[in-house]
Protein backbone atom coordinates (compact mmCIF):
# COMPACT_ATOMS: atom_id res chain seq x y z
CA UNK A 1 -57.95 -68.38 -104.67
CA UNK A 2 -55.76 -68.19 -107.77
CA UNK A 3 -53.09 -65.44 -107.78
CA UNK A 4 -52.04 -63.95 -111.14
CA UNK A 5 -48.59 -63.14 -112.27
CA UNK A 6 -50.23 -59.75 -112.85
CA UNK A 7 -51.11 -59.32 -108.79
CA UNK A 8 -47.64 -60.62 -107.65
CA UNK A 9 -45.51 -57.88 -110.16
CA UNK A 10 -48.08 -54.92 -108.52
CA UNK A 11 -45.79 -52.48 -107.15
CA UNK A 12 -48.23 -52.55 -103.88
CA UNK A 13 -47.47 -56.50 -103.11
CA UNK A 14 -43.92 -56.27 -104.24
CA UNK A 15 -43.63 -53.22 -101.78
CA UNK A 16 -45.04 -55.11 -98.65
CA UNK A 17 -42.75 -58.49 -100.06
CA UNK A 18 -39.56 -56.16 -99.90
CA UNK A 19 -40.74 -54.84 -96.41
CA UNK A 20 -41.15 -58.36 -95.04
CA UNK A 21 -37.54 -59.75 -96.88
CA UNK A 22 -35.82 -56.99 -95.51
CA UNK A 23 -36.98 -57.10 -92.42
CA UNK A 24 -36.13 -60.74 -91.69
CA UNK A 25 -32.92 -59.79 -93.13
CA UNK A 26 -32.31 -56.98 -90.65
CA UNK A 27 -33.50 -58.60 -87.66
CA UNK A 28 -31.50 -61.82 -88.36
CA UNK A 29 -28.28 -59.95 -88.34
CA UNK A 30 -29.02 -59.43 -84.58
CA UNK A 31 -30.75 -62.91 -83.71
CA UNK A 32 -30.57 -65.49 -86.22
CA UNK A 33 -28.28 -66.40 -89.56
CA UNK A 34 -31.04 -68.09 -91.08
CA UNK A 35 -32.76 -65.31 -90.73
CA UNK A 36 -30.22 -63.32 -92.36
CA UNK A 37 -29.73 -65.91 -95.61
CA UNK A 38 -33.83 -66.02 -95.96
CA UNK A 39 -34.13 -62.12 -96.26
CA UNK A 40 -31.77 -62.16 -98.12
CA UNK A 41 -33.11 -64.51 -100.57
CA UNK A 42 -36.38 -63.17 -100.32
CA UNK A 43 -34.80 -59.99 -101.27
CA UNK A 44 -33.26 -61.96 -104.42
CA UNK A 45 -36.77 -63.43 -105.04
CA UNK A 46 -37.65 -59.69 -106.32
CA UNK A 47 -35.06 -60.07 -109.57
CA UNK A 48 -37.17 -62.83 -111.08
CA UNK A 49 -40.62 -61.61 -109.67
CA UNK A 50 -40.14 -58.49 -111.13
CA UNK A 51 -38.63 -59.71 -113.92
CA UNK A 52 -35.25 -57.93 -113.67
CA UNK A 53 -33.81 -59.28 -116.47
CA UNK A 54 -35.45 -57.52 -118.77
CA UNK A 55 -32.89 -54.64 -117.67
CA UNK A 56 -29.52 -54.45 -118.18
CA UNK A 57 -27.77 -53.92 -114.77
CA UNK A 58 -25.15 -52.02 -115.74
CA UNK A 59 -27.18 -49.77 -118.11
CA UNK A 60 -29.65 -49.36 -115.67
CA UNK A 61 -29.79 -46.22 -112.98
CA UNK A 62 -27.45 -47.03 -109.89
CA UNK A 63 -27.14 -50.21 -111.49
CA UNK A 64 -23.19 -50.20 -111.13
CA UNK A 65 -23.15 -48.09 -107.90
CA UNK A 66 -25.28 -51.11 -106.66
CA UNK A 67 -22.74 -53.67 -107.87
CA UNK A 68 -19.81 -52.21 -106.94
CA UNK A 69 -18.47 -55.05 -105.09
CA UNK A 70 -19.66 -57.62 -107.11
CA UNK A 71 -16.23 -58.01 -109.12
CA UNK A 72 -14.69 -59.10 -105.95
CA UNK A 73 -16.55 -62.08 -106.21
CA UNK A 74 -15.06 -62.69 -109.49
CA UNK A 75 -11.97 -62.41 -108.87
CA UNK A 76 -12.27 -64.55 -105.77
CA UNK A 77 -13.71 -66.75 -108.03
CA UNK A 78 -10.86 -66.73 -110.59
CA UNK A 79 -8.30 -67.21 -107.70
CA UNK A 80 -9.61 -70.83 -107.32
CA UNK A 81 -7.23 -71.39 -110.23
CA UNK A 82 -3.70 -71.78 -108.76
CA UNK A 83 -5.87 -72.51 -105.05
CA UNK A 84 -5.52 -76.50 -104.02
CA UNK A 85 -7.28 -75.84 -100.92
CA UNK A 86 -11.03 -76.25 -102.95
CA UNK A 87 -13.51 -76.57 -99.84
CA UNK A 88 -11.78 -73.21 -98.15
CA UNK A 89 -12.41 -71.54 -101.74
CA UNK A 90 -15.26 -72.52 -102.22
CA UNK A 91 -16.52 -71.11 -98.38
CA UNK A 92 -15.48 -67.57 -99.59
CA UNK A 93 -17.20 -67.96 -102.98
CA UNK A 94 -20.41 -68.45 -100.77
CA UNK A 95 -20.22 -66.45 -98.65
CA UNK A 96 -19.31 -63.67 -101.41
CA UNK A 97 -22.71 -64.46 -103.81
CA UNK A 98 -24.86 -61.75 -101.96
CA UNK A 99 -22.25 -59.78 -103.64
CA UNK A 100 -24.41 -60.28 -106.90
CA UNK A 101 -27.27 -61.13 -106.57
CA UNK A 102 -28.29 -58.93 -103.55
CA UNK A 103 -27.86 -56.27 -105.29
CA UNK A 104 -29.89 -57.37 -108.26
CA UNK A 105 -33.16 -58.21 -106.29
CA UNK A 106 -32.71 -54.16 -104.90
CA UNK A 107 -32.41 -53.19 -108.93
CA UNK A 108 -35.09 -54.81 -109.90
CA UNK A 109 -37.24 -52.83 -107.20
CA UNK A 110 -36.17 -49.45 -108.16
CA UNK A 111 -39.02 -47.70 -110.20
CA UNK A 112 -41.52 -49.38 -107.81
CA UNK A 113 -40.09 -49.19 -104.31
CA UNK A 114 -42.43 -46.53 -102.28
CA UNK A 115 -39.76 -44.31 -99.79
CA UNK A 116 -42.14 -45.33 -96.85
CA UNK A 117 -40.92 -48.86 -97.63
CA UNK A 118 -36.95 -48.17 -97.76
CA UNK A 119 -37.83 -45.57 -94.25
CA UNK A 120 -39.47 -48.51 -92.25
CA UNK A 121 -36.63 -50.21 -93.01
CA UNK A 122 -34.17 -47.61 -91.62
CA UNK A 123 -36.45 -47.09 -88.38
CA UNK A 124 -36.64 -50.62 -88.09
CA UNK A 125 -32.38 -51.23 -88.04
CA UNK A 126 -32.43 -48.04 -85.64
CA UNK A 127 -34.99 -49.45 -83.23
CA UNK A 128 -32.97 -53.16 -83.17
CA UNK A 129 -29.91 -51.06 -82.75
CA UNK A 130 -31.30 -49.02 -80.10
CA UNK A 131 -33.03 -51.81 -77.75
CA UNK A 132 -29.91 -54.15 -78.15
CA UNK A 133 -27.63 -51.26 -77.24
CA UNK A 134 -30.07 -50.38 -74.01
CA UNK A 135 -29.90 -54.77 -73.20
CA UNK A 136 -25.88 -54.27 -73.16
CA UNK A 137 -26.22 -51.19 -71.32
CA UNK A 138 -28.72 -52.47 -68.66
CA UNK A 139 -26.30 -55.40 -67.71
CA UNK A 140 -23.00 -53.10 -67.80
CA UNK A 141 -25.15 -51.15 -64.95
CA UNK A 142 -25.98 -54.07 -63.22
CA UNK A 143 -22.39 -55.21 -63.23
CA UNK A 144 -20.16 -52.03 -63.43
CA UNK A 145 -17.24 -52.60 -61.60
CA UNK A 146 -16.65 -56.13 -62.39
CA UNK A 147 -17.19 -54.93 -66.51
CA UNK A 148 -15.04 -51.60 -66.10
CA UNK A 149 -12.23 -53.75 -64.53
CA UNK A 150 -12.19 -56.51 -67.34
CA UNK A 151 -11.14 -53.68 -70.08
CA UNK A 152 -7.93 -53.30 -68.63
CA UNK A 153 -7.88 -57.34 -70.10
CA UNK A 154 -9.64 -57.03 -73.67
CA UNK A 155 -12.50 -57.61 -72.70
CA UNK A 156 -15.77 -55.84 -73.10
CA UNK A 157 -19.68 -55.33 -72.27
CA UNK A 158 -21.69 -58.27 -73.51
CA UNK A 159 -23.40 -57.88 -76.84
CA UNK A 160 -25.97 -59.40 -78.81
CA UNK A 161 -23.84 -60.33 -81.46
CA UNK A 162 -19.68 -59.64 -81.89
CA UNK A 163 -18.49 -56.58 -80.55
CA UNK A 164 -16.63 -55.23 -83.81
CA UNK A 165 -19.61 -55.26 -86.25
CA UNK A 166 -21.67 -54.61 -83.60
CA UNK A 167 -19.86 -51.28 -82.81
CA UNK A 168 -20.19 -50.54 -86.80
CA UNK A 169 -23.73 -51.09 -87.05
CA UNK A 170 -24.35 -48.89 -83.85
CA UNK A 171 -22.10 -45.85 -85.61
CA UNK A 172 -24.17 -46.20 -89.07
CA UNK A 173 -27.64 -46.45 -86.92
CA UNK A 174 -26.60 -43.19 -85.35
CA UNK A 175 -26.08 -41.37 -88.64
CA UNK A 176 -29.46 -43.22 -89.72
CA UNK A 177 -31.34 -41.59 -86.69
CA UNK A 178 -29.54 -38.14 -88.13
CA UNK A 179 -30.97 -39.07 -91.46
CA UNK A 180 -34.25 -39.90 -90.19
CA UNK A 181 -35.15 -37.03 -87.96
CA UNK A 182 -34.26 -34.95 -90.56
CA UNK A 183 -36.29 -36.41 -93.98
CA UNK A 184 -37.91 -39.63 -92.82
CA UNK A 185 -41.39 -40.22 -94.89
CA UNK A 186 -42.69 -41.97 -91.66
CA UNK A 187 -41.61 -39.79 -88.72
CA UNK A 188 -44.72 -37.18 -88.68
CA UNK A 189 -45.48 -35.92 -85.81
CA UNK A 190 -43.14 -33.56 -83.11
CA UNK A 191 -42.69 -36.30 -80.54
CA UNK A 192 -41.72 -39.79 -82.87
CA UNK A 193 -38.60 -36.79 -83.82
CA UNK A 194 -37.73 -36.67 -80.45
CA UNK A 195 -38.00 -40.32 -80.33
CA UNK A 196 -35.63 -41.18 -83.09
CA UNK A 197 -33.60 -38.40 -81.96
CA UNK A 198 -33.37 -39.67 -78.54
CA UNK A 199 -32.59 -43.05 -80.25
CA UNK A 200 -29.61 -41.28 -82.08
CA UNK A 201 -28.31 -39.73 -78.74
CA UNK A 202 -28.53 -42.58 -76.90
CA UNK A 203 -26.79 -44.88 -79.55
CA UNK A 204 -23.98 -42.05 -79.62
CA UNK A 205 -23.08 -42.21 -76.20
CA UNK A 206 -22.74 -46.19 -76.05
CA UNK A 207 -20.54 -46.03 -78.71
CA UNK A 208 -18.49 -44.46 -76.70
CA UNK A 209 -19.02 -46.45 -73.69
CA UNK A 210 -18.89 -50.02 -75.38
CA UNK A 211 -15.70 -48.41 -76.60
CA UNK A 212 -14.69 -50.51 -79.34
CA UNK A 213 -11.84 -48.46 -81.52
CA UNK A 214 -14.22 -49.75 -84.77
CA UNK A 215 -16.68 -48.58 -84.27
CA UNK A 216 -15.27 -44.90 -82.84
CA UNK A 217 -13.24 -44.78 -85.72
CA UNK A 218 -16.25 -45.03 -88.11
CA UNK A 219 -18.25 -42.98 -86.10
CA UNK A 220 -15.88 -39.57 -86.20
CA UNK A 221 -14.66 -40.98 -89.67
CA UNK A 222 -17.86 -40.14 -90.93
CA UNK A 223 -18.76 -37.22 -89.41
CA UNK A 224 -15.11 -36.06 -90.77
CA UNK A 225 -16.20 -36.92 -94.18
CA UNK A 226 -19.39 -35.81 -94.08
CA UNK A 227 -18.10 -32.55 -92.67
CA UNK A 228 -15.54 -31.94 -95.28
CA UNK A 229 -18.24 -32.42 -97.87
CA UNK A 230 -20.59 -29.82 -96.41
CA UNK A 231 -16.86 -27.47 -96.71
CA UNK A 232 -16.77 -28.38 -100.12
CA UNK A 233 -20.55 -27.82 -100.86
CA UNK A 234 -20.73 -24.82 -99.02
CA UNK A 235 -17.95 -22.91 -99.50
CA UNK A 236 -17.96 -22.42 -95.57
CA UNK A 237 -14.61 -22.80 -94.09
CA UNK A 238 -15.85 -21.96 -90.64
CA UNK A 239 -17.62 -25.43 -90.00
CA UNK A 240 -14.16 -26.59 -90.01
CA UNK A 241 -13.45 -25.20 -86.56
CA UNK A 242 -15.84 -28.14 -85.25
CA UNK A 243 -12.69 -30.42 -85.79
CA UNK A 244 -10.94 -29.54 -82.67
CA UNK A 245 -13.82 -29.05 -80.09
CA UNK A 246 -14.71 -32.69 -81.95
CA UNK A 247 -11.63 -33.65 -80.74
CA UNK A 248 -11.71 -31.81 -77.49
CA UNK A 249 -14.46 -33.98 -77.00
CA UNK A 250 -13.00 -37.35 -77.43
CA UNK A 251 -10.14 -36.61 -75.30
CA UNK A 252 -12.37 -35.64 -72.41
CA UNK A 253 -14.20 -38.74 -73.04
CA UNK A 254 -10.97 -40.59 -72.58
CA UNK A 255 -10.91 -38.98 -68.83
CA UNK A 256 -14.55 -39.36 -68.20
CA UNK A 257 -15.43 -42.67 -69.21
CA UNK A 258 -13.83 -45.86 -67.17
CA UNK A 259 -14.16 -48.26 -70.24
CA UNK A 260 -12.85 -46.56 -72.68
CA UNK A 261 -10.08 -44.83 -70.43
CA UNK A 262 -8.90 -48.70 -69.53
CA UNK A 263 -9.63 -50.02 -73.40
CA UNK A 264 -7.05 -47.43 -74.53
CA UNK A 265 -4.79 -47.95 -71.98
CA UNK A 266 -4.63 -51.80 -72.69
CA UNK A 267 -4.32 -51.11 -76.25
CA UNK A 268 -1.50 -49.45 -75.55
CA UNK A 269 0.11 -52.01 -74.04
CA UNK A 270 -0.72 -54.43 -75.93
CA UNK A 271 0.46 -52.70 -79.27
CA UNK A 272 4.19 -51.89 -77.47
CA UNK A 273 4.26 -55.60 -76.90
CA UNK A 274 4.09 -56.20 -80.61
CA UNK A 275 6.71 -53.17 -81.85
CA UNK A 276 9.08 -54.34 -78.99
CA UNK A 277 8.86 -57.79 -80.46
CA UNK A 278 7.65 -59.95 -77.49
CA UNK A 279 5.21 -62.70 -77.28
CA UNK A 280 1.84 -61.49 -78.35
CA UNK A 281 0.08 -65.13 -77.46
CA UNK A 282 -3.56 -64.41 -75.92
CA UNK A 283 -3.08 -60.64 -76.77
CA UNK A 284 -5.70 -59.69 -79.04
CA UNK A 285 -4.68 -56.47 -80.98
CA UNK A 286 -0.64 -57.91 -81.16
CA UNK A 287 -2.53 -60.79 -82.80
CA UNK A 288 -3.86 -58.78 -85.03
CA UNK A 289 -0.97 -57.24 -86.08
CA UNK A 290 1.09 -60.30 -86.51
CA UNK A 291 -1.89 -62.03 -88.57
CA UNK A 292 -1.53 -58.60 -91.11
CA UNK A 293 2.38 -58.76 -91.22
CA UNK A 294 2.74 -62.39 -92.04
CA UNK A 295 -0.41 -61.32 -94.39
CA UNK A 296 1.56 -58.97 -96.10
CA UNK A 297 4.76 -61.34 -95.85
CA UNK A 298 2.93 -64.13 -97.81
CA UNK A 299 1.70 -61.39 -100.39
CA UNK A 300 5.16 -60.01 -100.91
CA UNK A 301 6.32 -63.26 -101.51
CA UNK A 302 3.82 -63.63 -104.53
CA UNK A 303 3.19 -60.28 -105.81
CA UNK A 304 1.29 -60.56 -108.68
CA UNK A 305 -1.58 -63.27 -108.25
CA UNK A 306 -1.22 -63.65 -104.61
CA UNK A 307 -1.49 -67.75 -102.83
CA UNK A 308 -4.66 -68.25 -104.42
CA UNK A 309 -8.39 -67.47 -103.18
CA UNK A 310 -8.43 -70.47 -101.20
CA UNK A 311 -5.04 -71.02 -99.85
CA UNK A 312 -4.92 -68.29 -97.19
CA UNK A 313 -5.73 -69.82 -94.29
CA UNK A 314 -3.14 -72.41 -95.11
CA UNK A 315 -0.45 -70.21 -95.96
CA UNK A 316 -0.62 -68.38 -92.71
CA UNK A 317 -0.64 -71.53 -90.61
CA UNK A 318 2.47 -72.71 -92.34
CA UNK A 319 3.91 -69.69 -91.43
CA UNK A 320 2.67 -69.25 -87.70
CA UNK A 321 4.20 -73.36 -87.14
CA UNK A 322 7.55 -72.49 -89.03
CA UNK A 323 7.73 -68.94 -87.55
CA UNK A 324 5.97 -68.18 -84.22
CA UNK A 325 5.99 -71.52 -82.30
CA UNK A 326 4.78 -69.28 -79.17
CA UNK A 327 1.45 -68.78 -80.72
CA UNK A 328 -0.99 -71.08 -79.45
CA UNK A 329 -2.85 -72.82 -82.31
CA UNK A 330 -6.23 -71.41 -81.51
CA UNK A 331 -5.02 -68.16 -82.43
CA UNK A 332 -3.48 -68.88 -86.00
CA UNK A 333 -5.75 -65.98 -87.52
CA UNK A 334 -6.83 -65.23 -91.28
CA UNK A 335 -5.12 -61.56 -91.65
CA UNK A 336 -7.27 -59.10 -89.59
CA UNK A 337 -7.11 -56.44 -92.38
CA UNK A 338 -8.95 -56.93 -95.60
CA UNK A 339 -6.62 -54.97 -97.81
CA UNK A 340 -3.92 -57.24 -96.47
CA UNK A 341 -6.36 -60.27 -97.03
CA UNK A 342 -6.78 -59.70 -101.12
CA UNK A 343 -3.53 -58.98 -101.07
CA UNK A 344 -2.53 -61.93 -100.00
CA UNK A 345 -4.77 -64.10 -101.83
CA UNK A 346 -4.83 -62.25 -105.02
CA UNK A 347 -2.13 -60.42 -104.89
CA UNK A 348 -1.49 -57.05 -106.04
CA UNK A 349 -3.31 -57.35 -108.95
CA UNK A 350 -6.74 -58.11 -107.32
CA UNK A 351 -5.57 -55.91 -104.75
CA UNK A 352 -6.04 -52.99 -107.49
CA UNK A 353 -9.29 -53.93 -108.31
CA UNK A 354 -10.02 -54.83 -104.96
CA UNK A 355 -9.56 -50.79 -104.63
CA UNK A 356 -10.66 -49.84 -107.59
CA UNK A 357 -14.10 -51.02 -106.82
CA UNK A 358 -14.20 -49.02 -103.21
CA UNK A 359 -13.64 -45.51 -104.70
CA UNK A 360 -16.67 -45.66 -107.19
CA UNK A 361 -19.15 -45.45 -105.17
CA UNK A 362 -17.39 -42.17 -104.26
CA UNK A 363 -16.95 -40.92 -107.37
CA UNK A 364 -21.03 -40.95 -107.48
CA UNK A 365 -22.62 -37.25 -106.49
CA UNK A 366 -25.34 -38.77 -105.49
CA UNK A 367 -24.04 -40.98 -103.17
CA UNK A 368 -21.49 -38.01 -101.45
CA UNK A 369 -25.06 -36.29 -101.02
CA UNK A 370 -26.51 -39.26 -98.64
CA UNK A 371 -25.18 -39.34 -94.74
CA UNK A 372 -26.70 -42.52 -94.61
CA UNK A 373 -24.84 -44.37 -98.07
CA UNK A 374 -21.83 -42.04 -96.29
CA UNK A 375 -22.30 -44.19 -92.99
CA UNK A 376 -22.64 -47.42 -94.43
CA UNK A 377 -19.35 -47.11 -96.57
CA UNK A 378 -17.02 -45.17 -94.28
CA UNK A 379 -17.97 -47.72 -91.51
CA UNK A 380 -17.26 -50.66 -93.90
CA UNK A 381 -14.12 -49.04 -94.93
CA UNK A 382 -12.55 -48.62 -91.73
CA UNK A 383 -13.35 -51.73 -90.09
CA UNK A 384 -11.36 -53.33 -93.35
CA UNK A 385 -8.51 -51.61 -91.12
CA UNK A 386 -8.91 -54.30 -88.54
CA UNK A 387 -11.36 -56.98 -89.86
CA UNK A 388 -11.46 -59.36 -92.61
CA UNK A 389 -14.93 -57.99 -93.01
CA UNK A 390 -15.59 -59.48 -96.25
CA UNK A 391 -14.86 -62.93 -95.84
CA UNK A 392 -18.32 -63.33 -92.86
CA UNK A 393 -21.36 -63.65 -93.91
CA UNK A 394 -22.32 -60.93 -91.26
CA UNK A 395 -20.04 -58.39 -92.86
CA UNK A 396 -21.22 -58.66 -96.32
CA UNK A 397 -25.17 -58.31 -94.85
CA UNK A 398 -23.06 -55.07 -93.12
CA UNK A 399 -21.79 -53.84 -96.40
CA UNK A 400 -23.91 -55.20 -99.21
CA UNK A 401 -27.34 -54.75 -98.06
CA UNK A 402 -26.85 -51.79 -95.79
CA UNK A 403 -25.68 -50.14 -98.92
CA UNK A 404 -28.40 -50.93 -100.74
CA UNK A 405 -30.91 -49.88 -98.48
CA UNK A 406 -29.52 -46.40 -98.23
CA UNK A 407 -29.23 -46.27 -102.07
CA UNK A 408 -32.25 -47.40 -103.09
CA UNK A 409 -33.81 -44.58 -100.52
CA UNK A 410 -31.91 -42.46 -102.98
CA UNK A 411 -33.80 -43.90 -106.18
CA UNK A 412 -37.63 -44.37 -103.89
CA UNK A 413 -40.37 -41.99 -104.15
């Protein structure tokens, strides 16, 4: 049967084509990387079936909210000037593309995406959050004592995919479920509420038992922000007094929950190790901190342009055999921070921009009205604290099309 242009650019097929790519997208960032590169491009498929360049991007609605990131990929791509290490460069420029053209499939669906198509896509990340979170919970039931004990060592309950970004998509799924139960075009009836809203509860309270700091931090992060917004809206300083019982409530969690009680307490340790300036070999978060102080050493020591996009990783091993001869190869790290990351690379001038392109999307009302484009970038933010989030493909697919989905909800009808 032939198919007509006409049929493929009719806002009903391209609705059920963006359903499909993003679904493959979500679900691969739980079981499958493929999966997550042929959403993705299914996703980017939209830009040329709906002929999105007949639109200028950044003349276009939410076109440069959208693309906020992409000049990161520019100037990662300009750093390969003074880089010698080519095939490292040229792994970050990859895995920094979605970057662009993500975004530009999403544009291209904005005055035809249907709301019922973005919502199915925010039920569907809650539900994959949901039943990974109960697998993880299941077998920290099944083998309490033995999983409790083994967070006084760094280690935690097992999880579908790495505990960090998993703990960030878990705190931006519970602000979803929020979202959802509250203006989801799907969610009809009395009892799929309660659903969703059980889904929300339940996600909150492993949060807090996977305890990963992360994901905690993004989760009362954004309910801080989001808080201080409604002050601002409102005029009502009495929501403000939720702060301390907020608070009250984390601290009793510290006393009431095993994991997290022995999480903190190693992270404790661990930390003093690092200020008192022993050995942090094998010790995760004093590895972390020593990969974002030679970071920042390396940066300080070129300023302006940084090492280069694709020297990084070989500027910090030179200075981890030179330097810290007690650190075990296997844990020469990339800086754990991403701020410290561009700073290194690209010194303090992409460092700028680097910044410069995080606070627009805050400068947007529309986007300070949306818990969910709230989530999304308050939980990317703060895991730059800790992560190199950027520089994996699964924390652009965090950032980048997360984003997007809760923006173009914004833009749906």
């Amino acid at each position: 049967m032939k198919i007509s242009l006409k049929n493929l650019q009719s806002p009903s097929f391209l609705n059920y084509w963006f359903i499909t790519a993003g679904s493959i997208a979500l679900t691969g960032i739980f079981f499958s990387r493929a999966m997550i590169s042929i959403g993705m491009i299914g996703i980017v498929l939209l830009y040329f079936l709906n002929e999105g360049w007949k639109f200028n991007p950044l003349k276009q609605k939410g076109g440069k909210v959208l693309l906020f990131l992409a000049p990161i990929l520019f100037i990662y791509l300009i750093g390969g000037l003074w880089t010698e290490d080519y095939a490292y460069w040229l792994e970050r420029i990859q895995v920094k593309i979605p970057l662009l053209f993500l975004p530009l499939g999403f544009m291209a669906m904005q005055e035809v995406v249907n709301r019922r198509s973005v919502d199915l896509l925010v039920l569907l990340f809650i539900s994959l959050c949901t039943a990974t979170a109960i697998g993880s919970f299941v077998y920290y039931l099944m083998h309490y004592k033995e999983i409790t004990e083994s967070y006084k060592h760094a280690k935690t309950i097992p999880t579908i995919i790495e505990h960090i970004r998993y703990s960030l998509l878990l705190s931006i799924a519970c602000f979803a479920a929020v979202q959802a139960y509250t203006s989801s075009t799907i969610l009809s009836t009395p009892l799929q509420k309660r659903l969703v809203a059980g889904m929300g509860i339940f996600i909150f309270i492993f949060i807090h038992i996977l305890s990963i700091r992360s994901g905690l931090l993004a989760l009362y992060a954004t309910g801080l922000v989001w808080l201080f917004i409604k002050v601002l809206e409102s005029g009502n300083k009495k929501l403000l007094w939720l702060i301390p019982i907020v608070c009250a409530f984390l601290v009793s969690m510290y006393f009431f929950v095993p994991s997290l009680h022995n999480k903190v307490d190693y992270m404790v340790r661990d930390v003093s190790r690092f200020v008192t300036g022993k050995s942090v070999n094998n010790y995760s978060d004093g590895n972390r901190l020593l990969s974002m102080k030679i970071g920042a050493q390396i940066g300080a020591e070129h300023p302006v342009i940084g090492v280069g996009s694709g020297d990084v990783q070989q500027a910090m091993n030179a200075v981890y055999q030179k330097e810290y001869p007690d650190i075990d190869q296997h844990n020469w790290l990339i800086p754990h921070n991403q701020f410290v990351y561009v700073f290194t690379a690209l010194g303090f001038t992409g460092l700028i921009i680097f910044l410069i392109c995080l606070v627009y999307p805050a400068t947007q009302k529309e986007v300070l009205n949306d818990l969910l484009c709230i989530a999304v970038l308050v939980g990317a933010y703060t895991s730059f604290l800790s992560e190199a989030t950027l520089e994996l493909q699964q924390g652009i697919v965090l950032v980048s099309l997360l984003f997007s989905i809760a923006y173009i909800r914004i833009a749906s009808k």
